[in-house]
C-alpha atoms as a PDB file:
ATOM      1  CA  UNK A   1     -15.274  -9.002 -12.321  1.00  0.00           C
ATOM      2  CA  UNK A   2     -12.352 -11.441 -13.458  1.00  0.00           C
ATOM      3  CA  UNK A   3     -10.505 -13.495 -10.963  1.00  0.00           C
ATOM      4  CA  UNK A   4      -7.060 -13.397 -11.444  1.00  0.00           C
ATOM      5  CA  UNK A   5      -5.519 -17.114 -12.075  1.00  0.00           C
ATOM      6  CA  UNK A   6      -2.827 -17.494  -9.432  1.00  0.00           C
ATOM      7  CA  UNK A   7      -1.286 -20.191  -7.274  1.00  0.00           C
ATOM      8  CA  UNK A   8       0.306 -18.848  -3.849  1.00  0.00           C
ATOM      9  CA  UNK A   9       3.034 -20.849  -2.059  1.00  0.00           C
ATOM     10  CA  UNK A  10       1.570 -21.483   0.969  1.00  0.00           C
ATOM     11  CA  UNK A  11       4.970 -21.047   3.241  1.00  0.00           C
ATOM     12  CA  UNK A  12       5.503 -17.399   1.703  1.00  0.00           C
ATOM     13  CA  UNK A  13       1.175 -16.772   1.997  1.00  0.00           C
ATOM     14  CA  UNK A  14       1.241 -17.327   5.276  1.00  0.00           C
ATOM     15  CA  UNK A  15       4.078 -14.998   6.185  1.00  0.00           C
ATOM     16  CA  UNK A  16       2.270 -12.155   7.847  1.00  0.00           C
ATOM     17  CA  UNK A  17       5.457  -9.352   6.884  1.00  0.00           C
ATOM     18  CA  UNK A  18       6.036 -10.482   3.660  1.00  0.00           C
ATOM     19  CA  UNK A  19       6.836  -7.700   1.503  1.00  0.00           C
ATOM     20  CA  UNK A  20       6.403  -7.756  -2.304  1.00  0.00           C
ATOM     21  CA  UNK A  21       8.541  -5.065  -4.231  1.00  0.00           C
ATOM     22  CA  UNK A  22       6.877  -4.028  -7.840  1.00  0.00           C
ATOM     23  CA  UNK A  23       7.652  -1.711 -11.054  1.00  0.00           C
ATOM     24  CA  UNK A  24       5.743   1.131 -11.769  1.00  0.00           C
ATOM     25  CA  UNK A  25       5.783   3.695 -14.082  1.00  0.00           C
ATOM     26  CA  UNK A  26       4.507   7.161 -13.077  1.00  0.00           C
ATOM     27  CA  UNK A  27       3.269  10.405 -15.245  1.00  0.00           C
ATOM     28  CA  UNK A  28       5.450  12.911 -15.402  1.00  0.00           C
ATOM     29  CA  UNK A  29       3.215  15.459 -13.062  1.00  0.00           C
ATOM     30  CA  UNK A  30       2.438  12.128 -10.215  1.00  0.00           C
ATOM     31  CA  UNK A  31       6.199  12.232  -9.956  1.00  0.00           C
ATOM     32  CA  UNK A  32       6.975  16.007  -9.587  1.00  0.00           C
ATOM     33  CA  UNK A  33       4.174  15.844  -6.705  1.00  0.00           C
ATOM     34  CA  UNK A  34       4.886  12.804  -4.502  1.00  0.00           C
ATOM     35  CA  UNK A  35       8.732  14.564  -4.763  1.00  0.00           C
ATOM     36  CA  UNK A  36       7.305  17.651  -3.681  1.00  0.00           C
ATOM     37  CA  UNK A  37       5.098  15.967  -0.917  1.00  0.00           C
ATOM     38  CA  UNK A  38       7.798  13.780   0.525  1.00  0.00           C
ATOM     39  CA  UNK A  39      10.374  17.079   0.534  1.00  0.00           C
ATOM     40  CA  UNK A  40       7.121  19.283   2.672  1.00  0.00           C
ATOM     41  CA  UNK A  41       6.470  15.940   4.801  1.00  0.00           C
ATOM     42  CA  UNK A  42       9.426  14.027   6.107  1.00  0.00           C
ATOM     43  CA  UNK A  43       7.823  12.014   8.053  1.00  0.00           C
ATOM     44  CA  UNK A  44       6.125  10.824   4.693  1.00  0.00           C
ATOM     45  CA  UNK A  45       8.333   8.552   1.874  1.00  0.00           C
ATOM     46  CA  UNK A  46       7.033   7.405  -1.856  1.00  0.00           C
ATOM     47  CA  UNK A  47       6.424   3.796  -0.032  1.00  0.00           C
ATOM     48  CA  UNK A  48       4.071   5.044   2.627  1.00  0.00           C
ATOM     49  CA  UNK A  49       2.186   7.228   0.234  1.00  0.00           C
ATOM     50  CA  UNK A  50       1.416   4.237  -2.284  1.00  0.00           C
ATOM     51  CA  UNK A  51       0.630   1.953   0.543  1.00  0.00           C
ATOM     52  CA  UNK A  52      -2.019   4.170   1.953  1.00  0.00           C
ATOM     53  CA  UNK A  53      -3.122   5.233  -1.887  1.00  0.00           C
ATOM     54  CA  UNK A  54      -3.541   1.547  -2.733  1.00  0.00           C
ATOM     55  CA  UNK A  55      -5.231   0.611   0.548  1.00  0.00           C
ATOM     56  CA  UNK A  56      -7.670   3.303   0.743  1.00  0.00           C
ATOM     57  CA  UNK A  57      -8.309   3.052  -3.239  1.00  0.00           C
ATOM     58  CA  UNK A  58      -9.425  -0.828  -2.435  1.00  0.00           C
ATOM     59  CA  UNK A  59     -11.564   0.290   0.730  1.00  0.00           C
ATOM     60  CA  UNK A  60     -13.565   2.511  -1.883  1.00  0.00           C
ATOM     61  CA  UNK A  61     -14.528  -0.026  -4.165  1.00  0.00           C
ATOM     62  CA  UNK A  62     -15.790  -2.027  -1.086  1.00  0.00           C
ATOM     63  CA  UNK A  63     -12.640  -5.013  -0.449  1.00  0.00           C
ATOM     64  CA  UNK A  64     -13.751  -5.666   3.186  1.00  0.00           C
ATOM     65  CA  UNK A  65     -10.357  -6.766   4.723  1.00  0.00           C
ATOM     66  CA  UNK A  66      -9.008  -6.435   8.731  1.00  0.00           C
ATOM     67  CA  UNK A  67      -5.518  -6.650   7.554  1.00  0.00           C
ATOM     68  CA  UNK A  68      -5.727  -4.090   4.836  1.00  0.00           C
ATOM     69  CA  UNK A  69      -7.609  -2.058   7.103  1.00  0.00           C
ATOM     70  CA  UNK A  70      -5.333  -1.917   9.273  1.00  0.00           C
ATOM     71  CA  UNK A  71      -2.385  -1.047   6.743  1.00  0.00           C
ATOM     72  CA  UNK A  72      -3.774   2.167   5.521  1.00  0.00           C
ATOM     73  CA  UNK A  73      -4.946   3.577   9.156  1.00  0.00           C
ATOM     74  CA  UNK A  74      -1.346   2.248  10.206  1.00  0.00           C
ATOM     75  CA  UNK A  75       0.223   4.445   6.997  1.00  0.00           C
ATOM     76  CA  UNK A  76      -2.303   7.536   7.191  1.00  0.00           C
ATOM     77  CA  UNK A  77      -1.971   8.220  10.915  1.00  0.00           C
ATOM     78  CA  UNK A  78       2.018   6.498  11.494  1.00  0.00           C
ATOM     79  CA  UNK A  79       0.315   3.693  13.314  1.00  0.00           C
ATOM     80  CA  UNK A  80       2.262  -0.041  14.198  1.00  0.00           C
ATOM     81  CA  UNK A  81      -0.335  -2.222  14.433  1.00  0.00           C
ATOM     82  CA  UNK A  82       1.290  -5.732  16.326  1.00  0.00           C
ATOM     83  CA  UNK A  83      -0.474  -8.596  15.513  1.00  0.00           C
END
């Protein structure tokens, strides 16, 4: 596997709550049902779902990390984890 070539700042790395807003472009269908999720389960939004989709995705493929861990449990089961 690549590594990807970046340098991190390390004031902003070592901020714990940073948050880190991105673009993304979603088929047509991937749309229609994360709308029709969210409207079935308030308690749900499109920034929880693709936190916990992300997170678990990376636990899959075997990224062994406490903090990420911690992130999907805390989005799959409505969890705030204090550090």
């Amino acid at each position: 596997m690549q590594n990807l070539n970046c340098d991190l700042n390390p004031r902003s790395a070592s901020n714990k709550d940073e948050i880190i807003s991105f673009t993304c472009e979603l088929h047509e269908n991937l749309q229609h049902a994360l709308n029709e999720f969210v409207e079935d389960h308030p308690n749900w939004d499109q920034y929880r779902i693709l936190q916990a989709a992300i997170a678990g995705f990376l636990m899959q493929k075997g990224f062994q990390n406490r903090d990420l861990t911690r992130l999907y449990i805390g989005n799959m089961f409505s969890i705030n984890f204090e550090n």
